[in-house]
Protein backbone atom coordinates (compact mmCIF):
# COMPACT_ATOMS: atom_id res chain seq x y z
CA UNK A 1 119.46 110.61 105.81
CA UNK A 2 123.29 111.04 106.67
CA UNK A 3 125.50 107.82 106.25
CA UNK A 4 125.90 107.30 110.08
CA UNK A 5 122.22 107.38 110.18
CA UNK A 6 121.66 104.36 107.47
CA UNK A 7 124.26 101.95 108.72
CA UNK A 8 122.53 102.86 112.26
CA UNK A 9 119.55 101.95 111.28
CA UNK A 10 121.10 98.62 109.37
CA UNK A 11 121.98 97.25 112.45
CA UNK A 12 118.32 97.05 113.69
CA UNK A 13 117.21 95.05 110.58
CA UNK A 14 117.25 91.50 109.37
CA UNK A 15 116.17 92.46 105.82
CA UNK A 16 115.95 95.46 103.72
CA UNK A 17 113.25 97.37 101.51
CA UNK A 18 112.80 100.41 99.66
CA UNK A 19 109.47 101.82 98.88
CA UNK A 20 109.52 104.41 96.25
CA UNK A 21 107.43 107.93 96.09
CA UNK A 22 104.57 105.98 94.06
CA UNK A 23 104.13 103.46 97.02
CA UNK A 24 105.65 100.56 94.98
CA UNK A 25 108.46 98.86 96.65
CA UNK A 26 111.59 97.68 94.56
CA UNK A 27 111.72 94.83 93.83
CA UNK A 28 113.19 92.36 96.66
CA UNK A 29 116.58 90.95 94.55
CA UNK A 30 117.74 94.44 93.50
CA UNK A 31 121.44 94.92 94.19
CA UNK A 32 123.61 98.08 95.50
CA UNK A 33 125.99 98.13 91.85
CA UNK A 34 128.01 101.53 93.27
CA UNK A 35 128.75 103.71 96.91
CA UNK A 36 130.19 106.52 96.26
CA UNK A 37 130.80 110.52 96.81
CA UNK A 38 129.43 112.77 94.74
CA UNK A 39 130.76 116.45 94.72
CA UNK A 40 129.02 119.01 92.51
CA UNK A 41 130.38 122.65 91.93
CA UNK A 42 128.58 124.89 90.39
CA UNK A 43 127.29 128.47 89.73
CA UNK A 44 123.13 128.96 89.93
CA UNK A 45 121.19 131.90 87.58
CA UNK A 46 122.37 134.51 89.66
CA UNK A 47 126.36 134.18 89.62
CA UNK A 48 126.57 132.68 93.50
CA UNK A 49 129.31 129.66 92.81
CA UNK A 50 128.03 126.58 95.17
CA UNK A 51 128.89 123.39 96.53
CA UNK A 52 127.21 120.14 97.07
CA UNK A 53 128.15 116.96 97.68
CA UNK A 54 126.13 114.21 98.62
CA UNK A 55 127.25 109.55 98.88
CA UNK A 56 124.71 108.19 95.98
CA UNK A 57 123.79 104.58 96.61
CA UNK A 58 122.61 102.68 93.59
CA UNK A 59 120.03 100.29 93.10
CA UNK A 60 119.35 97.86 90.03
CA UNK A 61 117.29 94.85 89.99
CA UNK A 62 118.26 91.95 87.52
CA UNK A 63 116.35 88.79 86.54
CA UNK A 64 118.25 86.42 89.30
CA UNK A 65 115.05 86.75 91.69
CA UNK A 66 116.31 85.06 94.38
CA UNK A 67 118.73 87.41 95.00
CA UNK A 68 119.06 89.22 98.63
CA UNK A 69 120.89 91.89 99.78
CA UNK A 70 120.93 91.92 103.73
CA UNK A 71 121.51 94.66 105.96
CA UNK A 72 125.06 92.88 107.04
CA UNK A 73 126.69 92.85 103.46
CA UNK A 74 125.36 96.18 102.71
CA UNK A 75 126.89 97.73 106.04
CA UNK A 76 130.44 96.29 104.79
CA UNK A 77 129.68 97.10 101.22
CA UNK A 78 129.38 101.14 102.93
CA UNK A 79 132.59 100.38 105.27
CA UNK A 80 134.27 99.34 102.39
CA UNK A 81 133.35 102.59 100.59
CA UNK A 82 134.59 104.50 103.33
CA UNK A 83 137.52 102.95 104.03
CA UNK A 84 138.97 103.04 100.31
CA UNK A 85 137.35 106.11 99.22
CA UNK A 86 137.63 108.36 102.17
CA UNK A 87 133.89 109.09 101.84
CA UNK A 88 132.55 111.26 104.75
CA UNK A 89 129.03 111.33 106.02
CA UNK A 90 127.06 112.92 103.63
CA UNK A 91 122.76 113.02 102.69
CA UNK A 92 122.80 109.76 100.88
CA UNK A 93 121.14 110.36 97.23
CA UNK A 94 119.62 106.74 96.29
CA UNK A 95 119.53 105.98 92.07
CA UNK A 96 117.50 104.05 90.79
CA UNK A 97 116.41 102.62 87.09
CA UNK A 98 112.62 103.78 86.06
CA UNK A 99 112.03 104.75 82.30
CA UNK A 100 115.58 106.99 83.39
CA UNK A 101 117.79 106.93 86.48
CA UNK A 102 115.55 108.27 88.73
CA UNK A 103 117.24 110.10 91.75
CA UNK A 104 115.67 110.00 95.67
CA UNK A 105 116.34 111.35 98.82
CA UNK A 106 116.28 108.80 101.94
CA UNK A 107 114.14 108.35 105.01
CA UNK A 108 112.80 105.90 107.19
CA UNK A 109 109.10 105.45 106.90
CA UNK A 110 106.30 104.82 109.39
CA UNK A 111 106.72 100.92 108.45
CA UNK A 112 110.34 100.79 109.45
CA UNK A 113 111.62 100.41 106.11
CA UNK A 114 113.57 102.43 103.69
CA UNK A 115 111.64 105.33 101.45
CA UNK A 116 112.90 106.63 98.65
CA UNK A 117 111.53 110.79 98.66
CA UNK A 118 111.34 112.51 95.66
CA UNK A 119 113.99 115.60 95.17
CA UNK A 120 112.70 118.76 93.07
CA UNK A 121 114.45 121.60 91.72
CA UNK A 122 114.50 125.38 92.25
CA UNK A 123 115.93 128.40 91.51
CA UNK A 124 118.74 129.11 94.29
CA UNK A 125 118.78 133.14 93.73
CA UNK A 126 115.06 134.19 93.51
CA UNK A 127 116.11 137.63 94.26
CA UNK A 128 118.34 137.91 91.83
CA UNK A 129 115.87 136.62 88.86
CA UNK A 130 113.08 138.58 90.18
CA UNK A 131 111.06 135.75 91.42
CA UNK A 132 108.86 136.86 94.76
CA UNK A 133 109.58 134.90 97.23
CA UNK A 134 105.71 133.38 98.71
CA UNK A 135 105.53 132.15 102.04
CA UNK A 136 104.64 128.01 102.48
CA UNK A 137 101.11 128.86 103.64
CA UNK A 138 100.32 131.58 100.55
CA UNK A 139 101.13 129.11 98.44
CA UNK A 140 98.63 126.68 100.05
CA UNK A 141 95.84 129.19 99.33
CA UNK A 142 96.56 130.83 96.14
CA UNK A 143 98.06 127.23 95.19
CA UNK A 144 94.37 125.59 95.35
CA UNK A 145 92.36 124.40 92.48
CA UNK A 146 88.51 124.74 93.05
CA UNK A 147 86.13 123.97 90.82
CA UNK A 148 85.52 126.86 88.39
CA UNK A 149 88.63 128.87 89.54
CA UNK A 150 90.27 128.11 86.17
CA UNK A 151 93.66 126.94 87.19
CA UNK A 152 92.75 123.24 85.80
């Protein structure tokens, strides 16, 4: 989800929640502690130098429970952002504290309300490092456990 796209879809709600991957929602008084752009340069395993840069969003929940963050004060907590730190409009990478800083992708759910998506790595130059590259639906197949195929 781009910037634009979240302080669209502010405007259409009188409260906020985020479920996360695990179908647990956060807890209702978390705060938004830090907006901000994120730029990340870098070179992957086969020498390409790349460029990424994404607005994280931070979530932490504290023990003042009846704390709310509505959709109003976190709009102008993003204009703010904007405003002072130029930041453009960007995938929006959500942190938030599990056993580590866990980091999520954004998305609407069926619901209506925020969901946090789980982000994965991967090798950027399978070529190069001699990985084959499988299509989705090989995967599927030669992906599947079934009993007594030994991949368990």
């Amino acid at each position: 989800m781009l910037v634009q796209e979240l302080q669209q879809h502010l405007r259409t709600k009188d409260q906020i929640s985020f479920t996360l991957p695990d179908g647990k929602r956060v807890p209702a008084h978390y705060h938004v502690t830090e907006v901000g752009e994120i730029n990340k340069r870098f070179i992957d395993c086969g020498g390409t130098l790349r460029e990424e840069t994404v607005v994280s969003l931070q979530l932490w929940s504290s023990f003042d429970y009846n704390h709310r963050l509505h959709p109003e004060k976190l709009s102008q907590i993003i204009d703010l952002s904007r405003e002072k730190l130029n930041i453009g409009n960007h995938e929006i990478e959500v942190e938030y504290q599990g056993d580590t800083i866990g980091k999520y992708g954004l998305e609407v759910g069926p619901d209506g309300n925020f969901k946090l998506t789980t982000k994965t790595t991967a090798c950027l130059a399978l070529e190069e490092c001699g990985i084959p590259v499988v299509a989705t639906a090989d995967k599927a197949i030669k992906g599947s456990c079934t009993p007594g195929g030994g991949c368990c």
